[in-house]
C-alpha atoms as a PDB file:
ATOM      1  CA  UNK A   1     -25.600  21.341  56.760  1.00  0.00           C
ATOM      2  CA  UNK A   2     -25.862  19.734  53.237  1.00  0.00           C
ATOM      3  CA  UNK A   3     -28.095  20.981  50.606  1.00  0.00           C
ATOM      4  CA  UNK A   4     -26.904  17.675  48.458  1.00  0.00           C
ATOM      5  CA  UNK A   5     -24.341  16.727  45.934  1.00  0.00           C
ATOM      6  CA  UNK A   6     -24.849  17.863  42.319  1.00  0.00           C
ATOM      7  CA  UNK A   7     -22.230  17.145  39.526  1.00  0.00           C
ATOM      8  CA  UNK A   8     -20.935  18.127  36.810  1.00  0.00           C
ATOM      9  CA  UNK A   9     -19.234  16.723  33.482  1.00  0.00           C
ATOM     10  CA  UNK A  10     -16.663  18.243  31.155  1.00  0.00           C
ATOM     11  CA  UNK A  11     -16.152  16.622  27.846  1.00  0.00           C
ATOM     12  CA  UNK A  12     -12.863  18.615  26.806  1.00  0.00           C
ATOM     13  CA  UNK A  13     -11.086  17.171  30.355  1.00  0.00           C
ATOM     14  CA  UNK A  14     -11.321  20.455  32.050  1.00  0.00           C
ATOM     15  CA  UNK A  15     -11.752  20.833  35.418  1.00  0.00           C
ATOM     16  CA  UNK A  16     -12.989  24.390  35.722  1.00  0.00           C
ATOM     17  CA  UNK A  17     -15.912  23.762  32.951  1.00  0.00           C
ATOM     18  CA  UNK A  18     -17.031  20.305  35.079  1.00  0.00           C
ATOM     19  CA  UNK A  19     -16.807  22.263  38.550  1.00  0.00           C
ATOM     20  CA  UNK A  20     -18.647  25.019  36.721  1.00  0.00           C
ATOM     21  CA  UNK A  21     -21.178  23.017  35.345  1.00  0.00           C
ATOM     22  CA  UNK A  22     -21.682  21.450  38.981  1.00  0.00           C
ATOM     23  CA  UNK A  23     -22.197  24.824  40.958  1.00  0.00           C
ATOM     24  CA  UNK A  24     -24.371  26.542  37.924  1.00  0.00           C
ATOM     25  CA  UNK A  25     -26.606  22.814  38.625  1.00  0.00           C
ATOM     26  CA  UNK A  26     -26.573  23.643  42.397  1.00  0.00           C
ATOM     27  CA  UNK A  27     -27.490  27.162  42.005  1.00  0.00           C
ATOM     28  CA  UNK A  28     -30.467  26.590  39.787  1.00  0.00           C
ATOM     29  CA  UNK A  29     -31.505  23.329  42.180  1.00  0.00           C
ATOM     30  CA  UNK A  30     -31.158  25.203  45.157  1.00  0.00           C
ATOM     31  CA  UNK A  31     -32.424  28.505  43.886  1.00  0.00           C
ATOM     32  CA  UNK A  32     -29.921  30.445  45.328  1.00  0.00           C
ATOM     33  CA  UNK A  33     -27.085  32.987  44.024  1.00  0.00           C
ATOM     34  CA  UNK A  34     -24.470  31.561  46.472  1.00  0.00           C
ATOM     35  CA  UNK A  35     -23.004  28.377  47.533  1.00  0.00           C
ATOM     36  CA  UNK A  36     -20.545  27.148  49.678  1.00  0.00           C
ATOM     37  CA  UNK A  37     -19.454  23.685  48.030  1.00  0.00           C
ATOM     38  CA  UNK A  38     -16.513  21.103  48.973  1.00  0.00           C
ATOM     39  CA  UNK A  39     -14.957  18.878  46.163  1.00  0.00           C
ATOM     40  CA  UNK A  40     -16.148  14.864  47.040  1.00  0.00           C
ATOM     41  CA  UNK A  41     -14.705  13.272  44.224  1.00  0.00           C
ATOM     42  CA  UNK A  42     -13.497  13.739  40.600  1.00  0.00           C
ATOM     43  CA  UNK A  43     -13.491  10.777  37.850  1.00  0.00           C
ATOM     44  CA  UNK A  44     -12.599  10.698  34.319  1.00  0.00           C
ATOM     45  CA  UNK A  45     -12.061   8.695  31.474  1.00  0.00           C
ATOM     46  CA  UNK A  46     -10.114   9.429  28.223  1.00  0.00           C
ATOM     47  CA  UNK A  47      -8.752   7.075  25.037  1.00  0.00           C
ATOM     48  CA  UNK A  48     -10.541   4.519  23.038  1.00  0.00           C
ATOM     49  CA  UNK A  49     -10.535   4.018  19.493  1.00  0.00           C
ATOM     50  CA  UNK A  50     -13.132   7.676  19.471  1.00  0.00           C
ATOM     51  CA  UNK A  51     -11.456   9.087  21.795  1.00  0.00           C
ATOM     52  CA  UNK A  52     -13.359  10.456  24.645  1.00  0.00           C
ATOM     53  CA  UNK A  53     -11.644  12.754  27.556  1.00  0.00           C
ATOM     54  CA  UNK A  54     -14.535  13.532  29.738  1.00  0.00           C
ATOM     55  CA  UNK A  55     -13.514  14.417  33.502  1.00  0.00           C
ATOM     56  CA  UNK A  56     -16.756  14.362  36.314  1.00  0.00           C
ATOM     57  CA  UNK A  57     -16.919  16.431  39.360  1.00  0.00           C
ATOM     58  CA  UNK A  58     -18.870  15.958  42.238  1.00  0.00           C
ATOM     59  CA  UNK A  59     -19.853  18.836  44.815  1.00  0.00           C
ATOM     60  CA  UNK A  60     -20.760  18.642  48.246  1.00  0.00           C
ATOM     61  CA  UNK A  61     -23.170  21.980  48.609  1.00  0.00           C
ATOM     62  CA  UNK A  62     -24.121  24.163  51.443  1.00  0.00           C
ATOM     63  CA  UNK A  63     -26.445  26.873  51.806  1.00  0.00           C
ATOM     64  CA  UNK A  64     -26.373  29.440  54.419  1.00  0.00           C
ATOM     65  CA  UNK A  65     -30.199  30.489  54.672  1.00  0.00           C
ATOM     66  CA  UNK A  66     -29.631  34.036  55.792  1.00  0.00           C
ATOM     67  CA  UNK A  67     -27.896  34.361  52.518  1.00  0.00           C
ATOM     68  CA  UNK A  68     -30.186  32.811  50.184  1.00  0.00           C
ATOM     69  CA  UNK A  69     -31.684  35.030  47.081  1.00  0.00           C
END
C-alpha cells in the first residue's frame, strides 16, 4: 500500500543525490527509518545561456507498519 510520492531534485544532474534527497523527504514525512520505494518517473533539464543541469526524481513509497520506528 502507498504511503505517497515524495521527490527529490539534484542540481549537479546526479541521480543518486535527487533519489537521496527523495527517500531522506519520505523518511522524515513518514517518520520512519525504512522505506520500500519504486522509481515513477525522472525529469531533467540542462543548457540555457546559465546553464542549469537539474535532474528530478519521483518515488513511489511504501511502509511496512510492523517495521516502522
Amino acid at each position: 500500500m502507498s504511503a505517497g510520492t515524495f521527490e527529490g531534485v539534484s542540481k549537479n544532474g546526479q541521480f543518486e543525490e535527487a533519489l537521496a534527497i527523495a527517500i531522506a523527504a519520505a523518511m522524515k514525512g513518514l517518520k520512519t527509518d525504512l522505506v520500500r520505494w519504486t522509481l515513477k518517473e525522472m525529469s531533467g533539464e540542462d543548457g540555457g545561456s546559465a546553464p542549469v543541469h537539474n535532474l528530478k526524481v519521483t518515488i513511489d513509497v511504501a511502509v511496512d507498519p510492523d517495521l516502522r520506528s
